[in-house]
C-alpha atoms as a PDB file:
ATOM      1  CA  UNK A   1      13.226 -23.364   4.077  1.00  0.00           C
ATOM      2  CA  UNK A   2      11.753 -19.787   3.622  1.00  0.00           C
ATOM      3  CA  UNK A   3      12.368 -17.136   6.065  1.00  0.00           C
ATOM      4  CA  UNK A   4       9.424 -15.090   6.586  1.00  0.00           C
ATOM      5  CA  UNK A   5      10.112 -11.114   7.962  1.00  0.00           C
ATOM      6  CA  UNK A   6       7.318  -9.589   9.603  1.00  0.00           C
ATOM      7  CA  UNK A   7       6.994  -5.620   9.978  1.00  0.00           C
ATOM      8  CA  UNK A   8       6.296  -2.414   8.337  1.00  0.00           C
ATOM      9  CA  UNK A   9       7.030  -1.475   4.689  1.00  0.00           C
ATOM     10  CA  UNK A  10       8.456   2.166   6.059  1.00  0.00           C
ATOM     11  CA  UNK A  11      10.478   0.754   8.824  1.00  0.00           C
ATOM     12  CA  UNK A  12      14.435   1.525   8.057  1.00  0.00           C
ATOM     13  CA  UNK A  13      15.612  -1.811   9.847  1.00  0.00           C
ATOM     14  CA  UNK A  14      12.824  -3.914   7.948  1.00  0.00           C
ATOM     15  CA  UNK A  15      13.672  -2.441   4.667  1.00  0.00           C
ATOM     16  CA  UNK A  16      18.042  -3.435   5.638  1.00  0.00           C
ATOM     17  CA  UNK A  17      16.895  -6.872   6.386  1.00  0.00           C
ATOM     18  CA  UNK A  18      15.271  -7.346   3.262  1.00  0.00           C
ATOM     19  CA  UNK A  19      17.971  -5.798   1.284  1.00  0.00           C
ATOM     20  CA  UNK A  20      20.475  -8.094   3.143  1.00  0.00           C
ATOM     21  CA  UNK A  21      18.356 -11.091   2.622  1.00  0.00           C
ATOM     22  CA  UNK A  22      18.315 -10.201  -1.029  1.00  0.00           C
ATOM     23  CA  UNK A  23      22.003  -9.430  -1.372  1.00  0.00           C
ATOM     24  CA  UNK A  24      23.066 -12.838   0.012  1.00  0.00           C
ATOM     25  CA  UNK A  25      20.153 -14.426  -1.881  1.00  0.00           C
ATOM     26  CA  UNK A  26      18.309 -16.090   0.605  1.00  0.00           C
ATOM     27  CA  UNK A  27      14.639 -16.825  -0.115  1.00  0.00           C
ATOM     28  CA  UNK A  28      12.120 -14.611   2.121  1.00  0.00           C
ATOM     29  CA  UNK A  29       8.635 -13.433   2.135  1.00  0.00           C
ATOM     30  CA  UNK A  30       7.771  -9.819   3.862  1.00  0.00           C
ATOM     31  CA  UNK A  31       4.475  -9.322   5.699  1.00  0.00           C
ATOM     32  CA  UNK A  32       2.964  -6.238   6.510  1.00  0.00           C
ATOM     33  CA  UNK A  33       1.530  -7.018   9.869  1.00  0.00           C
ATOM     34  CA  UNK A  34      -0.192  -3.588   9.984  1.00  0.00           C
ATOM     35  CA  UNK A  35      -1.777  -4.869   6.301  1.00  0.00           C
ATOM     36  CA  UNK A  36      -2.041  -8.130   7.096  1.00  0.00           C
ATOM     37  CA  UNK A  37      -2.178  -8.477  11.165  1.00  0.00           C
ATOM     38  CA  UNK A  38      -0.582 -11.475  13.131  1.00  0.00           C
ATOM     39  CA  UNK A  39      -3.000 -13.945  14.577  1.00  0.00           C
ATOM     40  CA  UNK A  40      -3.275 -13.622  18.607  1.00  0.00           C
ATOM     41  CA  UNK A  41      -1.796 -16.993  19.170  1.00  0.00           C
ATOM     42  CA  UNK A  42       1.311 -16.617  16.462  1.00  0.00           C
ATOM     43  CA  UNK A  43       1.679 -13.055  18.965  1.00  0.00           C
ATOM     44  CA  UNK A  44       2.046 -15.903  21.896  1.00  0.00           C
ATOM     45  CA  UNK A  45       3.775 -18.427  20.574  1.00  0.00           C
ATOM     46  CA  UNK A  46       6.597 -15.505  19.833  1.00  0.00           C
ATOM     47  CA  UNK A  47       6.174 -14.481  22.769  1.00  0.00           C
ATOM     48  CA  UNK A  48       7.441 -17.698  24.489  1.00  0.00           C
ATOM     49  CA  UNK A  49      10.095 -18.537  21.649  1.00  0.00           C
ATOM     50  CA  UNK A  50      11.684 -15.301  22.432  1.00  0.00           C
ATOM     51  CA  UNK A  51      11.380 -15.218  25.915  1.00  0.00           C
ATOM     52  CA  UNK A  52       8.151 -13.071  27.113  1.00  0.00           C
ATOM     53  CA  UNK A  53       6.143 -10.105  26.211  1.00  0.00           C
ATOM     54  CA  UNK A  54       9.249  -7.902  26.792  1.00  0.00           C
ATOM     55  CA  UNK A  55      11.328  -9.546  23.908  1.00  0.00           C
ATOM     56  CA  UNK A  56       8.690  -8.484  21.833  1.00  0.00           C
ATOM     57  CA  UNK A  57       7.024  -5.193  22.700  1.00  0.00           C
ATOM     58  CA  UNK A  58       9.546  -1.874  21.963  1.00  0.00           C
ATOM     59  CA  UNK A  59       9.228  -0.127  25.011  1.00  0.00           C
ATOM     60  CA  UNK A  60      11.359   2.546  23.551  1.00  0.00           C
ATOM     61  CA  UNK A  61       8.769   2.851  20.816  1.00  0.00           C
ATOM     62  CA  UNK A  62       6.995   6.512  20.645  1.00  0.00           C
ATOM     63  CA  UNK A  63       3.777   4.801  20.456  1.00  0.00           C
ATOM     64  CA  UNK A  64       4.403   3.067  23.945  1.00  0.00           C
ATOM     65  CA  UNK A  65       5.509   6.695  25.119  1.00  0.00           C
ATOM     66  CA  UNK A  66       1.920   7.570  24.297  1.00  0.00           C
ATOM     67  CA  UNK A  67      -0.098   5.137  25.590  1.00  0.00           C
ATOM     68  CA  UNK A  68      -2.328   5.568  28.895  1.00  0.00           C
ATOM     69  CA  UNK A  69      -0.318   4.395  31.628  1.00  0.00           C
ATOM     70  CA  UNK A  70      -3.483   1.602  32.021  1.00  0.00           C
ATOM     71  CA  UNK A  71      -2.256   0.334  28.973  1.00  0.00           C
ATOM     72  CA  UNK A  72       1.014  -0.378  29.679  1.00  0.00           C
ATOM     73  CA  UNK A  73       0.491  -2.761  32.472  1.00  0.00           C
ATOM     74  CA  UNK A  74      -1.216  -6.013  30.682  1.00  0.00           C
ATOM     75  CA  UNK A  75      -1.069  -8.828  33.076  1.00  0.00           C
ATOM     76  CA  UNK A  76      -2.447 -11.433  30.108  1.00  0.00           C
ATOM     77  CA  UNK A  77      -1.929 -12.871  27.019  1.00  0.00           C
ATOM     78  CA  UNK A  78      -5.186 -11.751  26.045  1.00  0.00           C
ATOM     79  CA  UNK A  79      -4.100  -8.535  26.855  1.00  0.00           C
ATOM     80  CA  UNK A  80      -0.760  -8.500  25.856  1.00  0.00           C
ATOM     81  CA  UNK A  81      -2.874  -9.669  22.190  1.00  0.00           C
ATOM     82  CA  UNK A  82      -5.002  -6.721  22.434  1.00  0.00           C
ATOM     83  CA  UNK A  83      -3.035  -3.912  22.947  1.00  0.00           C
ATOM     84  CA  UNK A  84      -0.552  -5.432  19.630  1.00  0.00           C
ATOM     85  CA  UNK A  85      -3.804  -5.970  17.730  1.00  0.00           C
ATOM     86  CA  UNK A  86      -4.581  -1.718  18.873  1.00  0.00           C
ATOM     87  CA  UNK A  87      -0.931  -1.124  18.135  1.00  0.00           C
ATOM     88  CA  UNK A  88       0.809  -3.003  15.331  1.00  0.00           C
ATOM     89  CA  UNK A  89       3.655  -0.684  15.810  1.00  0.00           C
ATOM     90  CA  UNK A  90       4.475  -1.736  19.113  1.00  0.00           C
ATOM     91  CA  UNK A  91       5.813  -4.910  17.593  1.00  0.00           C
ATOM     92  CA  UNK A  92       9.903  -4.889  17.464  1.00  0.00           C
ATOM     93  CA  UNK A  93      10.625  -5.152  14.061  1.00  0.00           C
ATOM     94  CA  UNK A  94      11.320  -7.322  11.875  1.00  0.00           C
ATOM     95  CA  UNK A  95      10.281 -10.466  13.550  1.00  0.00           C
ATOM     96  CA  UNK A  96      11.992 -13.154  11.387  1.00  0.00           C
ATOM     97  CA  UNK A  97      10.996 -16.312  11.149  1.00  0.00           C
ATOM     98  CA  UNK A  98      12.193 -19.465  10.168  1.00  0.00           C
ATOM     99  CA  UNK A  99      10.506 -22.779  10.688  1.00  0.00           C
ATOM    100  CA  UNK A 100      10.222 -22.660  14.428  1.00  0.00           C
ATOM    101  CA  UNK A 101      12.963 -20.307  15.064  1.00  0.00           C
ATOM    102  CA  UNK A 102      11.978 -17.101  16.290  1.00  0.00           C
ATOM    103  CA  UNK A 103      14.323 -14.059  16.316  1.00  0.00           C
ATOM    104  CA  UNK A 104      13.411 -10.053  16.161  1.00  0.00           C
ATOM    105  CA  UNK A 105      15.718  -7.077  14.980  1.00  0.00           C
ATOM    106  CA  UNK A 106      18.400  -6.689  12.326  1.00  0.00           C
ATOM    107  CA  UNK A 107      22.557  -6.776  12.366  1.00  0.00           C
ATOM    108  CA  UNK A 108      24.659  -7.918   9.933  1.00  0.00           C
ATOM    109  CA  UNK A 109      26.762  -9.757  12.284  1.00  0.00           C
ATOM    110  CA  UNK A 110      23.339 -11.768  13.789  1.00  0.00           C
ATOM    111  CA  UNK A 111      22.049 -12.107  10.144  1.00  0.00           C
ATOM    112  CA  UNK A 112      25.134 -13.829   8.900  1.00  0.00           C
ATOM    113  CA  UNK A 113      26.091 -16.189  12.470  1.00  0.00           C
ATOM    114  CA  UNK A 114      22.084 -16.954  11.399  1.00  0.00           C
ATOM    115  CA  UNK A 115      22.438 -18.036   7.837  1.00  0.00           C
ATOM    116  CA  UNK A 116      25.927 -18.807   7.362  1.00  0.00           C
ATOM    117  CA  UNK A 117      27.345 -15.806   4.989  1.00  0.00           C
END
């Protein structure tokens, strides 16, 4: 099966998983979600897989620093949705998936416990 890493070309920890995937040779396909954004109900079905809106949104991010305090209070998944569809960047990143597992971030330790190397 394919692992699929979503996240941002630039991003340091994207660009380690990918070179980690390709070191141990395991098949992957990158997507840019800023290039190529991630359908509303993919966002919620992460969401739940992971745990909630907080597995997913980087708090720590400096675009959450920035945002209107209004904005940082969504009580939906609509607006949970919107404000990631506005803000790409607030995603954690990489979000890898793999069939129906859902995971987001980078270690070496995780990434091999995850696919055996």
């Amino acid at each position: 099966m394919t692992v699929t890493l979503y996240g941002l070309p630039t991003c340091d920890t994207c660009k380690k998983a990918r070179n980690w995937l390709t070191r141990f040779d395991v098949a992957h396909e990158f997507i840019d979600y800023r290039a190529d954004p991630v359908p509303a109900p993919t966002l919620i079905v992460w969401a739940g897989k992971l745990g909630g809106w907080e597995k997913l949104v980087n708090k720590a991010s400096t675009t959450w620093r920035t945002l209107l305090p209004q904005r940082k209070d969504p009580r939906s998944d609509p607006e949970w949705t919107l404000l990631l569809k506005e803000y790409p960047a607030l995603i954690k990143r990489p979000v890898v998936v793999e069939g129906d597992d859902v995971t987001v971030g980078f270690t070496d330790n995780a990434f091999k416990k995850r696919f055996g190397k």
